[in-house]
C-alpha atoms as a PDB file:
ATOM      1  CA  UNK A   1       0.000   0.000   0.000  1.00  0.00           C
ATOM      2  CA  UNK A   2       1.038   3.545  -0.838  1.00  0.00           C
ATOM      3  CA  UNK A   3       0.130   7.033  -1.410  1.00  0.00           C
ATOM      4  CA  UNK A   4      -1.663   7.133   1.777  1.00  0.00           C
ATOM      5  CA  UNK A   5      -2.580  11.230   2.529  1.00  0.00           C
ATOM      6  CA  UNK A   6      -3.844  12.412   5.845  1.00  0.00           C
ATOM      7  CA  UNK A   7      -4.563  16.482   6.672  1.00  0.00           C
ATOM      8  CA  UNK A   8      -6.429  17.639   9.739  1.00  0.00           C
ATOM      9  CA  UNK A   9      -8.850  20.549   8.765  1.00  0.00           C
ATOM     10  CA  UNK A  10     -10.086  23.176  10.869  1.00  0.00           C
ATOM     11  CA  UNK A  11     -13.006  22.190  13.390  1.00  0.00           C
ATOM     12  CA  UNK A  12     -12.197  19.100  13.686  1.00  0.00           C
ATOM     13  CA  UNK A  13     -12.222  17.781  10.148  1.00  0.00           C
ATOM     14  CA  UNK A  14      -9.900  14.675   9.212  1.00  0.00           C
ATOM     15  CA  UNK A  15     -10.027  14.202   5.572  1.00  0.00           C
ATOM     16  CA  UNK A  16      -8.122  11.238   3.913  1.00  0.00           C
ATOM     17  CA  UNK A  17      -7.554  10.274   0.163  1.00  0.00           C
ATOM     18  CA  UNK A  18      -6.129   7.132  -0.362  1.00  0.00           C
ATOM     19  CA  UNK A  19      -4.935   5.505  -3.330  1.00  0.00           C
ATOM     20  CA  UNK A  20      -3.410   2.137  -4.106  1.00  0.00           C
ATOM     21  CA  UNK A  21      -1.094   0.908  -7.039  1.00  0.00           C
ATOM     22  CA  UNK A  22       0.236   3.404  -9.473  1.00  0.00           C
ATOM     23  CA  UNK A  23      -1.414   6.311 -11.180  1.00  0.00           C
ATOM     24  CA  UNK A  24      -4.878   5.048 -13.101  1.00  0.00           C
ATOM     25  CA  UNK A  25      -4.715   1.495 -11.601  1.00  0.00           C
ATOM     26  CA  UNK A  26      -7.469   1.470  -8.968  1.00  0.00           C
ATOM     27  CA  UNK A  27     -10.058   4.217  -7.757  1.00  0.00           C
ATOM     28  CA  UNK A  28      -9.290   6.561  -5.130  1.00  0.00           C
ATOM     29  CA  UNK A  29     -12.450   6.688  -2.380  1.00  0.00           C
ATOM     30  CA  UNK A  30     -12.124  10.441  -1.008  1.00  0.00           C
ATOM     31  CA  UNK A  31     -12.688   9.598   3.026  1.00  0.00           C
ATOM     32  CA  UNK A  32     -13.866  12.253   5.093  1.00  0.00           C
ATOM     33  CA  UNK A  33     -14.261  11.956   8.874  1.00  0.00           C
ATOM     34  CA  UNK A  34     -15.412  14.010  12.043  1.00  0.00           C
ATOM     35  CA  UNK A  35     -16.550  13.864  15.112  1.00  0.00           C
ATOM     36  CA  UNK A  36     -19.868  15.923  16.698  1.00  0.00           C
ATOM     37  CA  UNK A  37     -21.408  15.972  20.462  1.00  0.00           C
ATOM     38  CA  UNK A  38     -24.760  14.156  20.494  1.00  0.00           C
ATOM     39  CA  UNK A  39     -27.344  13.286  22.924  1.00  0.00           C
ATOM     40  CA  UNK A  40     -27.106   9.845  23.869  1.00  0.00           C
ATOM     41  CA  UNK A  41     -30.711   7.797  25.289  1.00  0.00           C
ATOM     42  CA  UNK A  42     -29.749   8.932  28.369  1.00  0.00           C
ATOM     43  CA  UNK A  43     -29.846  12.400  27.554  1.00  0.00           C
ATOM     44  CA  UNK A  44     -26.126  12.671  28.118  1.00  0.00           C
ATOM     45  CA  UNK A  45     -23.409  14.124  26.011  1.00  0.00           C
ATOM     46  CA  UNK A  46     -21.292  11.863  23.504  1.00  0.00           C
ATOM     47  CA  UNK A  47     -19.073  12.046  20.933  1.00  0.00           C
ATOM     48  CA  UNK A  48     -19.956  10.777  17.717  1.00  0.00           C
ATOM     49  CA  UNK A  49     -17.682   9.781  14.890  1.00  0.00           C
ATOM     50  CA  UNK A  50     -19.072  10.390  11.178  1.00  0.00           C
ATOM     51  CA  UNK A  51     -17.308   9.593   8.007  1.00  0.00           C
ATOM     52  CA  UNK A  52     -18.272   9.620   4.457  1.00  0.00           C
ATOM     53  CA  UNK A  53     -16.448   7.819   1.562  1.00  0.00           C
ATOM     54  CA  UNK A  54     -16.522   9.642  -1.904  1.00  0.00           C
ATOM     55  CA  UNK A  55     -19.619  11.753  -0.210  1.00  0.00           C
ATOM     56  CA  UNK A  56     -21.615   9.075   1.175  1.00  0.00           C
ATOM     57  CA  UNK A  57     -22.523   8.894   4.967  1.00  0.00           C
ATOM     58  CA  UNK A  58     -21.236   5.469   6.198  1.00  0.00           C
ATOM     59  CA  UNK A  59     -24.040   3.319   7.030  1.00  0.00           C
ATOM     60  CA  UNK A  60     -26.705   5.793   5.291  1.00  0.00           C
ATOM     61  CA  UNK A  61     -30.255   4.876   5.255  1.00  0.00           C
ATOM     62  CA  UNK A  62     -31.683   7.346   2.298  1.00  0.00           C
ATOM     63  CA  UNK A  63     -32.017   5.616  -0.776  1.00  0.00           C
ATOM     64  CA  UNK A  64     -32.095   8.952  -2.473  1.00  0.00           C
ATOM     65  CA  UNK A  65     -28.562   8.887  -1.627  1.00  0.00           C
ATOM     66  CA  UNK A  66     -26.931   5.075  -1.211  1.00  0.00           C
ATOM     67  CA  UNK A  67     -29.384   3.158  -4.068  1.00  0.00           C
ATOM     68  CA  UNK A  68     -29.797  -0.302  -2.721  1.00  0.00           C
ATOM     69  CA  UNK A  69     -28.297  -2.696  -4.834  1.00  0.00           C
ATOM     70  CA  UNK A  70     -30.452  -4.187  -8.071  1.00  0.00           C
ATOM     71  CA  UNK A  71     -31.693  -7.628  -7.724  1.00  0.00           C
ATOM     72  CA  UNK A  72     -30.439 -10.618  -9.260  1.00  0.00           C
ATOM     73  CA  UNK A  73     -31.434 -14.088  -8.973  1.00  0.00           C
ATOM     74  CA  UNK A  74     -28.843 -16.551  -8.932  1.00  0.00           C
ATOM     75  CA  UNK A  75     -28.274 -19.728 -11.068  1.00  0.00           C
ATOM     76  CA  UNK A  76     -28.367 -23.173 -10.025  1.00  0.00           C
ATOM     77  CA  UNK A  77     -25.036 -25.265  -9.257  1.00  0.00           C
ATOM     78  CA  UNK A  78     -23.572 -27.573 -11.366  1.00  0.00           C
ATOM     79  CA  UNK A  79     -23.387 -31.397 -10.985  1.00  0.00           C
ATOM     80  CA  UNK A  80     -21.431 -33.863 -13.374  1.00  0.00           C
ATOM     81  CA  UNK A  81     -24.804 -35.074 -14.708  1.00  0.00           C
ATOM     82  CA  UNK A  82     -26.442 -31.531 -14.999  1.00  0.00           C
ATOM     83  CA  UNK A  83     -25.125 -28.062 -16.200  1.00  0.00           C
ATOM     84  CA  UNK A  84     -26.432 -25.227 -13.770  1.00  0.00           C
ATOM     85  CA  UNK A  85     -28.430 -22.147 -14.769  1.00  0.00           C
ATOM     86  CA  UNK A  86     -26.955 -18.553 -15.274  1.00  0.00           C
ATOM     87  CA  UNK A  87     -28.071 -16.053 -12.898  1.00  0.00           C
ATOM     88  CA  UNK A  88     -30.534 -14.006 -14.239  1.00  0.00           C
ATOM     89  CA  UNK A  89     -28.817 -10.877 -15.593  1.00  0.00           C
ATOM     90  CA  UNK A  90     -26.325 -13.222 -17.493  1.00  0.00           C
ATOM     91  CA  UNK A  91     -25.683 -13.192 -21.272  1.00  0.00           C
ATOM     92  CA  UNK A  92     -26.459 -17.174 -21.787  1.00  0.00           C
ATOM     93  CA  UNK A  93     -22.965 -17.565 -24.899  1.00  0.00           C
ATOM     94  CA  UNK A  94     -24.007 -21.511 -24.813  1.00  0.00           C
ATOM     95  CA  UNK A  95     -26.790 -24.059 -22.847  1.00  0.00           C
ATOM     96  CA  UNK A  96     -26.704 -26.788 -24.771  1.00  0.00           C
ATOM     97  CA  UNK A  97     -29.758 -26.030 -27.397  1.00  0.00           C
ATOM     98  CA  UNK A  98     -27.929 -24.161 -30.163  1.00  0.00           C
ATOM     99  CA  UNK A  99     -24.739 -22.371 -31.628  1.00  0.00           C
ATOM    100  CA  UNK A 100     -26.709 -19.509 -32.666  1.00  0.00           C
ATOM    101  CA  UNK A 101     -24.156 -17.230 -30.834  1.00  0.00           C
ATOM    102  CA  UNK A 102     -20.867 -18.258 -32.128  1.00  0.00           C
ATOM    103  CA  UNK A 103     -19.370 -18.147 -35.372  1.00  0.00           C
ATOM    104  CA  UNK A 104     -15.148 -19.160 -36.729  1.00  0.00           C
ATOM    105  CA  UNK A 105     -12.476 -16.917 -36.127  1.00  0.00           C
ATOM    106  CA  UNK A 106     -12.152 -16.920 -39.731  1.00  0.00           C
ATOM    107  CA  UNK A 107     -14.127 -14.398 -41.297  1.00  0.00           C
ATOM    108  CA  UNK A 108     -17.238 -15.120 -43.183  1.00  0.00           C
ATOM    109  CA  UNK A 109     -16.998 -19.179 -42.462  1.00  0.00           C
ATOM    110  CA  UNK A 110     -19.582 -20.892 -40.272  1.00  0.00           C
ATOM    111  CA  UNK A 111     -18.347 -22.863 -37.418  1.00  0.00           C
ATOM    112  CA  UNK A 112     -17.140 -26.528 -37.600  1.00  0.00           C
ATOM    113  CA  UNK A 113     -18.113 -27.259 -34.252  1.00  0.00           C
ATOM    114  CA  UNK A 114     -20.294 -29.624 -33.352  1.00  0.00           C
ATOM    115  CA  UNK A 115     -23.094 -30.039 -30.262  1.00  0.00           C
ATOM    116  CA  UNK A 116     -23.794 -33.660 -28.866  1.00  0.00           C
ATOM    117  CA  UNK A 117     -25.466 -33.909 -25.570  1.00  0.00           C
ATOM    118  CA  UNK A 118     -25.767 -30.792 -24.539  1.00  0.00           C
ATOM    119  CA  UNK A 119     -21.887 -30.120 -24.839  1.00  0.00           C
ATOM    120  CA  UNK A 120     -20.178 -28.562 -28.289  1.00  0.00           C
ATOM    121  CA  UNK A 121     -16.829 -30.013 -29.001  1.00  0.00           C
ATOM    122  CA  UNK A 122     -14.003 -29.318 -32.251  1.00  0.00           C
ATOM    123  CA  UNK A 123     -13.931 -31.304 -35.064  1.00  0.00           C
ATOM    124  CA  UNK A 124     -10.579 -31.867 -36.433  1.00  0.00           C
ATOM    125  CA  UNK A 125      -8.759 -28.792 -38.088  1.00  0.00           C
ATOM    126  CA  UNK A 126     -12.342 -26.866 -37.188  1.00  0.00           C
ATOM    127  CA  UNK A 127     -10.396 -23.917 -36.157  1.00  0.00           C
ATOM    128  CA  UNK A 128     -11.362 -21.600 -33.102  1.00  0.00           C
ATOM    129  CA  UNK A 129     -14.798 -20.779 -31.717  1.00  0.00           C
ATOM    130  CA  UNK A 130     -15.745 -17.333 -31.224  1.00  0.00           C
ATOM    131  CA  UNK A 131     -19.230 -15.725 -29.654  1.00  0.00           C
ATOM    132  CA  UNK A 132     -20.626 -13.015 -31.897  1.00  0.00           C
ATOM    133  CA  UNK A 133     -20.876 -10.465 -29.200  1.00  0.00           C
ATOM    134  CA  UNK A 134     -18.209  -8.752 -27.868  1.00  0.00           C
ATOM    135  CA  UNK A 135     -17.260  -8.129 -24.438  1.00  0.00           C
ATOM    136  CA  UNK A 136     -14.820  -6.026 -22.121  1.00  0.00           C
ATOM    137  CA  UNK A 137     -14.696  -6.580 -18.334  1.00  0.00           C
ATOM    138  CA  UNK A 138     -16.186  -9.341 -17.118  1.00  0.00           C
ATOM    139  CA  UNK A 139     -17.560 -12.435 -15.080  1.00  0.00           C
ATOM    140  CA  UNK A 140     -17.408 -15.583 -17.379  1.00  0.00           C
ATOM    141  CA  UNK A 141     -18.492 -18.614 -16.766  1.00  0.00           C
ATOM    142  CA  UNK A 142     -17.327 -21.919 -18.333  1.00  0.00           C
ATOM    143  CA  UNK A 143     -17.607 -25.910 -18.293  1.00  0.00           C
ATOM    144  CA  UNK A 144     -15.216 -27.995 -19.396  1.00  0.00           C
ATOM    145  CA  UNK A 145     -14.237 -31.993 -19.700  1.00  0.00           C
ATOM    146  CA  UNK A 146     -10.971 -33.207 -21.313  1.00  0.00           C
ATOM    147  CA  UNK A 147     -11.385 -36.173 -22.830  1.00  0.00           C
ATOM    148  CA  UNK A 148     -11.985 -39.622 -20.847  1.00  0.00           C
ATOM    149  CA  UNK A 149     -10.013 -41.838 -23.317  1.00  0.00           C
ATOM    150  CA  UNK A 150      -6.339 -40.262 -22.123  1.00  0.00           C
ATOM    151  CA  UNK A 151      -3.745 -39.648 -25.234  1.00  0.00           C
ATOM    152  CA  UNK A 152      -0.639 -37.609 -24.995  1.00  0.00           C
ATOM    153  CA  UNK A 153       1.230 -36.107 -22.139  1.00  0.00           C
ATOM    154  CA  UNK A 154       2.203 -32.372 -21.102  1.00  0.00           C
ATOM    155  CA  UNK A 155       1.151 -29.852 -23.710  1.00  0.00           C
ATOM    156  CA  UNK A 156      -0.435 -32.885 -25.613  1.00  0.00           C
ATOM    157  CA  UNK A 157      -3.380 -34.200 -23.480  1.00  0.00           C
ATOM    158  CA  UNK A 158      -6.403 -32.061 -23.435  1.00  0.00           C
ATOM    159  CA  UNK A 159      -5.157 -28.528 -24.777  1.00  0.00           C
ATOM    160  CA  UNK A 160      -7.511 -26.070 -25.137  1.00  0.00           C
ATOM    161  CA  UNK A 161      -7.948 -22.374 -24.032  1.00  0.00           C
ATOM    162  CA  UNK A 162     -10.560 -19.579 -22.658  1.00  0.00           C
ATOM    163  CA  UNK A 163      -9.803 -15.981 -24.646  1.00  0.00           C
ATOM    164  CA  UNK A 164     -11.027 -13.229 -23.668  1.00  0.00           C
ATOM    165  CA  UNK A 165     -11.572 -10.226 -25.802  1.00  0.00           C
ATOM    166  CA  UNK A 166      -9.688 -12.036 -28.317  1.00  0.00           C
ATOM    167  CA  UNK A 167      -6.565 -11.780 -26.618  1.00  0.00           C
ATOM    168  CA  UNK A 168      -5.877 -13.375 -23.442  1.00  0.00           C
ATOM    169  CA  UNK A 169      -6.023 -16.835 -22.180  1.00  0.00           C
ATOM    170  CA  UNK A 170      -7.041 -18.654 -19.463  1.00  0.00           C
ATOM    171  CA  UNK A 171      -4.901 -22.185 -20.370  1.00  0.00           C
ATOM    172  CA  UNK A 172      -7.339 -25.422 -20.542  1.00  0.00           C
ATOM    173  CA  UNK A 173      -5.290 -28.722 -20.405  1.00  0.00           C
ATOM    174  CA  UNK A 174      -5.942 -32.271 -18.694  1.00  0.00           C
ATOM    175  CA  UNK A 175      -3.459 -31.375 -15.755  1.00  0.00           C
ATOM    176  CA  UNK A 176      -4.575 -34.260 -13.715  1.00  0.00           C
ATOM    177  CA  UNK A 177      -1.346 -36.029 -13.031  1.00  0.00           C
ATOM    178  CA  UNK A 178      -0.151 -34.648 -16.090  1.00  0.00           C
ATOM    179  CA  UNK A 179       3.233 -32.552 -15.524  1.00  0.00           C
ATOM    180  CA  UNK A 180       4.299 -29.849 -18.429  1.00  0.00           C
ATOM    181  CA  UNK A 181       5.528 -26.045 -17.762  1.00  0.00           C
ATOM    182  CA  UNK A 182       3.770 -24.434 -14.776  1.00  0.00           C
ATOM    183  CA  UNK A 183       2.207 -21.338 -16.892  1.00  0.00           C
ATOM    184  CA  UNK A 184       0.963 -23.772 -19.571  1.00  0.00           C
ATOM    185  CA  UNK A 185      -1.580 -26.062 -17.190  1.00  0.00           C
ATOM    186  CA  UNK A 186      -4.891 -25.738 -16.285  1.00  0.00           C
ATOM    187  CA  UNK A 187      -5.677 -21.888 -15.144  1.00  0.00           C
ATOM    188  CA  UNK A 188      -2.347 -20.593 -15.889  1.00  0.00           C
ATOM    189  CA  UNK A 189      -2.483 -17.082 -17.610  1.00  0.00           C
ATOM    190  CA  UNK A 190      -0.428 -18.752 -20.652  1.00  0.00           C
ATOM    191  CA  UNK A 191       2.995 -18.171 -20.264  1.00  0.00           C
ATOM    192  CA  UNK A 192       2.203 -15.527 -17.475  1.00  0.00           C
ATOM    193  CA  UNK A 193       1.180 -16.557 -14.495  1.00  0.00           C
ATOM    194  CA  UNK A 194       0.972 -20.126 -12.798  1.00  0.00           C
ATOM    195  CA  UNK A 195      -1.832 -21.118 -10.979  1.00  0.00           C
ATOM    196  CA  UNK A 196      -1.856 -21.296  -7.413  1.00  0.00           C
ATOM    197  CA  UNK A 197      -2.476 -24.903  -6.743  1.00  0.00           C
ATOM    198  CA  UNK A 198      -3.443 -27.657  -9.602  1.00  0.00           C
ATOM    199  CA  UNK A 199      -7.040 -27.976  -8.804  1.00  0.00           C
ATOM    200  CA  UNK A 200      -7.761 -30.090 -11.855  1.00  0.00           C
ATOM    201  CA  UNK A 201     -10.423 -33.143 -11.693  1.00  0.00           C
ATOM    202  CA  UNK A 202     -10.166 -36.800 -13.679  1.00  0.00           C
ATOM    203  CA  UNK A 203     -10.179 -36.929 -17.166  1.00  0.00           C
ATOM    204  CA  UNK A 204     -13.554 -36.982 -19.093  1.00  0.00           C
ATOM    205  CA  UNK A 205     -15.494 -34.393 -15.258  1.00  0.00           C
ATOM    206  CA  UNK A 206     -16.299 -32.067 -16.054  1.00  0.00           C
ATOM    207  CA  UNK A 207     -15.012 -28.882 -14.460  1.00  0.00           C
ATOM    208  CA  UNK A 208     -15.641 -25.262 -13.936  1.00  0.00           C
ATOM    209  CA  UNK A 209     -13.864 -22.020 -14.568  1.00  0.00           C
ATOM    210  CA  UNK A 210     -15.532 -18.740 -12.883  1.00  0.00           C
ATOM    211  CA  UNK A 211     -13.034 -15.750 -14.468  1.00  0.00           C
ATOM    212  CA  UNK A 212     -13.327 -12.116 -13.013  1.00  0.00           C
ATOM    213  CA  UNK A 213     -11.709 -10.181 -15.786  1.00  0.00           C
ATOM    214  CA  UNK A 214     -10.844  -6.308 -16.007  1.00  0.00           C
ATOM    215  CA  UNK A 215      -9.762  -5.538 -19.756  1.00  0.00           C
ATOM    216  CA  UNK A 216      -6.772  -3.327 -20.441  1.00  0.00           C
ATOM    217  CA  UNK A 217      -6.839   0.585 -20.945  1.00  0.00           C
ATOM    218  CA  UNK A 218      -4.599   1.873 -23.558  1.00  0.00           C
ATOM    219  CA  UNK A 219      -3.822   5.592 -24.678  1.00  0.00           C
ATOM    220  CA  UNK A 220      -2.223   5.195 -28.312  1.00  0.00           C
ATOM    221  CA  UNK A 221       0.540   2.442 -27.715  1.00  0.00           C
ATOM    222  CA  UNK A 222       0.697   2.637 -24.138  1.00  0.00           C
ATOM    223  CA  UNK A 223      -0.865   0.338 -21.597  1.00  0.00           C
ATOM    224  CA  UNK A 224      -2.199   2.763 -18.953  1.00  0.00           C
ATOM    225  CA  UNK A 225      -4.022   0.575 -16.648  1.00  0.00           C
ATOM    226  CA  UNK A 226      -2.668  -3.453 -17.074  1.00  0.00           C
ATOM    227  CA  UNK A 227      -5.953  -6.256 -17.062  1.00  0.00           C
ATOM    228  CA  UNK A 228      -6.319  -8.123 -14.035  1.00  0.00           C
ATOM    229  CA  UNK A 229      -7.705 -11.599 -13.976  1.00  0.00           C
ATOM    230  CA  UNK A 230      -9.224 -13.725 -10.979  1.00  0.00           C
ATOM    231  CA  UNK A 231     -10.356 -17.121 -11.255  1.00  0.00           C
ATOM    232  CA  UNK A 232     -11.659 -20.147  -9.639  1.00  0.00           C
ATOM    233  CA  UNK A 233     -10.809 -23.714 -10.681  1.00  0.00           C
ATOM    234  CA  UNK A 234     -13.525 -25.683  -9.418  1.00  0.00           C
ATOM    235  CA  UNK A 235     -14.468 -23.882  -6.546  1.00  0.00           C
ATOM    236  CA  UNK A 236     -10.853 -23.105  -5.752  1.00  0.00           C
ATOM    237  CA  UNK A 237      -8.839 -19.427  -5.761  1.00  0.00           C
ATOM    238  CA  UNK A 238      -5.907 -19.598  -8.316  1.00  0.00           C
ATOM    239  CA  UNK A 239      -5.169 -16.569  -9.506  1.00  0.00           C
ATOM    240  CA  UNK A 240      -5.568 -13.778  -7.171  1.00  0.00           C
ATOM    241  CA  UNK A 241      -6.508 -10.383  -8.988  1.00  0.00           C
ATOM    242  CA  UNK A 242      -3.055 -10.824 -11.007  1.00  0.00           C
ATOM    243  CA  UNK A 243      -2.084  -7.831 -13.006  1.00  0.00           C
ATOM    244  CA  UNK A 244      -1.128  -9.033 -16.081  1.00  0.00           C
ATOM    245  CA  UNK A 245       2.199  -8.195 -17.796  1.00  0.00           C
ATOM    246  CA  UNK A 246       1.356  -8.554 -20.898  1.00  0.00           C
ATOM    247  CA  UNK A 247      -0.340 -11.091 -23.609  1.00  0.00           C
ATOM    248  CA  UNK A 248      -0.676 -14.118 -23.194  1.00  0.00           C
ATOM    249  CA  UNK A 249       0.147 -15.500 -26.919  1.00  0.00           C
ATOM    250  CA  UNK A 250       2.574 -18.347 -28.009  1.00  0.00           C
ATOM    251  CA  UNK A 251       5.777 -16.580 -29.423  1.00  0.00           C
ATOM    252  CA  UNK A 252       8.002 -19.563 -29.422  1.00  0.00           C
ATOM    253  CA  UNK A 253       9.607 -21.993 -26.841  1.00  0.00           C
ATOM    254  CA  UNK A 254       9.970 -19.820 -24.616  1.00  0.00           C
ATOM    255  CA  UNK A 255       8.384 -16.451 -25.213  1.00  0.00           C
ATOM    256  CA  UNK A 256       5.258 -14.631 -25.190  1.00  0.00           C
ATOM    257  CA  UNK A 257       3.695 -11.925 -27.082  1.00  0.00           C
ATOM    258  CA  UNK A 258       3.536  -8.257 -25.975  1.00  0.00           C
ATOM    259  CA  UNK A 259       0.883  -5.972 -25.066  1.00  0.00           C
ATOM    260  CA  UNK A 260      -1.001  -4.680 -28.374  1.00  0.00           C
ATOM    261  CA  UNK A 261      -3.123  -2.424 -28.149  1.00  0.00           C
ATOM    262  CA  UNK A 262      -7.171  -2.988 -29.056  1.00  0.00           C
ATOM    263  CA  UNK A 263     -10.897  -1.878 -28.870  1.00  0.00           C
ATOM    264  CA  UNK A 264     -12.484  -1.613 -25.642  1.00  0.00           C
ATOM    265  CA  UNK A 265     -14.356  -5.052 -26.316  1.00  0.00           C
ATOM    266  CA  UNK A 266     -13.630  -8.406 -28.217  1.00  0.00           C
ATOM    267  CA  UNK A 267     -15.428 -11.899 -28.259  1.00  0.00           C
ATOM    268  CA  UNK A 268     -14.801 -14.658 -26.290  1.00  0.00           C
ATOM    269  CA  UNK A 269     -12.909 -17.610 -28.029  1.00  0.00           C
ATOM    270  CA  UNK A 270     -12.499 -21.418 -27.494  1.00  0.00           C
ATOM    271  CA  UNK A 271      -9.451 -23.049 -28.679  1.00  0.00           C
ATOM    272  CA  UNK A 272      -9.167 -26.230 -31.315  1.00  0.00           C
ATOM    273  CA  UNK A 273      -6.036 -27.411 -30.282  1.00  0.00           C
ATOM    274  CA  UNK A 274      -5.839 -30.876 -31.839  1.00  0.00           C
ATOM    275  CA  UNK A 275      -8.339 -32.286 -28.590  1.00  0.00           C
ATOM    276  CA  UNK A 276     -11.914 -33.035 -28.229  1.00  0.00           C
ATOM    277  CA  UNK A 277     -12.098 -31.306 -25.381  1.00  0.00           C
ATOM    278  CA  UNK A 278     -16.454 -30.480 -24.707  1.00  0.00           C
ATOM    279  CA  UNK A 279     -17.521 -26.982 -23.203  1.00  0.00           C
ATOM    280  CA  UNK A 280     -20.910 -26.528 -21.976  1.00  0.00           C
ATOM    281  CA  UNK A 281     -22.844 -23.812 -19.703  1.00  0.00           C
ATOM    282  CA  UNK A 282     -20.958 -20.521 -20.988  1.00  0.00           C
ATOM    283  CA  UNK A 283     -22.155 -17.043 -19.500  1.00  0.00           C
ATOM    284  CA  UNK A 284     -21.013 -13.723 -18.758  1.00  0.00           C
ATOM    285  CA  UNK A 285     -21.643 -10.554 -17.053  1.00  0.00           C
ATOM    286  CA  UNK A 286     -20.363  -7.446 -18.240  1.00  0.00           C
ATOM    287  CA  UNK A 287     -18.750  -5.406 -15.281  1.00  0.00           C
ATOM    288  CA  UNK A 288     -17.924  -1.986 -15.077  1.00  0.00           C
ATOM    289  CA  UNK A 289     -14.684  -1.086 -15.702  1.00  0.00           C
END
């Protein structure tokens, strides 16, 4: 933590701005604080401590000034027989009925994917999967399985991959007593960032990926504020709000690509690396920046 700024005003008045990370990284909440002599039920005198953050009594009961939060219903959990449900301000990418809201990365060609109980899948050499609509910072949700019949080892066995906008990716692979580089398994930022533990399940369960994504601000070439990922591997932390570095694509053996700047939103992709690996119960919600 740094950048921590505390003056004492007149009266009384402690006022505190705090900010964390570098310039344009994270808000800064204006906190103000003070103290006033009050009435207690006893009718004696007390001090009383106030404080608003960015202008907002803490604790405030007026809705005209601290909206109560809108209402969302929440999905239903997952089992290995069932996909859940999306929670009900979710964009529903994929439920198992249709492929209406995909298309190929390559311009102007349908998808070769295919849908089989409930579940889409590549076919060989189909090429990448991408939704139609575009997105920026997000939730996303997404079910995988690696295939049950195991072939190949490291890099080999159940490769696939979660983009988002386009750009960076969330690494899918069969890492269930499956060794290879540590920021090539499953939930490693590719070639960024490990996970924090190896969370994978058994060949051919399916398993979960819940992705809290903040997309990258750029003025002209420059990265001004870096994209931060969070994500879950089955119910389990493994990366913790990680700033990313940079992208996240291969640029040989042992290099990845750069930073390049883009739009403000970009679809979300699914890799054909060479494995039937099945996806099913894909959502999102778009977050704020």
């Amino acid at each position: 933590m740094r950048g921590i700024q505390l003056g004492v005003a007149a009266c009384g008045l402690l006022a505190a701005s705090v900010a964390f990370g570098a310039a344009g990284e994270f808000k800064k909440p204006v906190i103000e604080e003070w103290t006033k002599i009050e009435k207690n039920d006893k009718g004696e005198d007390e001090e009383v401590t106030y404080m608003t953050i960015d202008g907002i009594l803490v604790h405030e009961t007026d809705p005209a000034k601290q909206p109560q939060p809108p209402i969302v219903t929440p999905g239903t959990a997952s089992t290995q027989e069932t996909p859940g449900t999306a929670p009900s301000d979710a964009v529903v990418l994929f439920d198992g009925s249709g492929l209406d809201a995909w298309t190929s990365t390559t311009e102007g060609e349908p998808t070769k994917w295919l849908m089989k109980d409930g579940a889409m899948y590549p076919t060989p050499d189909s090429g990448m999967i991408q939704s139609k609509q575009e997105f920026g910072s997000c939730q996303l949700h997404v079910e995988f399985a690696t295939p049950s019949h195991v072939e190949g080892e490291g890099q080999g066995r159940g490769n696939s991959g979660v983009f988002l906008m386009g750009q960076y990716e969330v690494q899918v692979l069969d890492s269930y007593g499956n060794t290879t580089y540590p920021d090539g398994q499953a939930s490693a930022l590719y070639g960024r960032s490990k996970p924090l533990v190896n969370a994978s399940r058994k060949p051919g369960e399916w398993q979960i990926y819940d992705i809290i994504f903040h997309r990258p601000v750029f003025e002209g070439d420059k990265v001004v504020k870096r994209a931060t990922f969070t994500v879950l591997h089955n119910g389990v932390l493994v990366q913790d709000h990680v700033r990313l570095s940079g992208g996240t694509g291969w640029n040989g053996g042992h290099a990845v690509t750069h930073y390049v700047p883009h739009g403000d939103k970009g679809p979300i992709q699914l890799q054909d690396h060479g494995n039937p690996v099945r996806f099913r119960n894909i959502w999102i919600r778009e977050l704020q920046d």
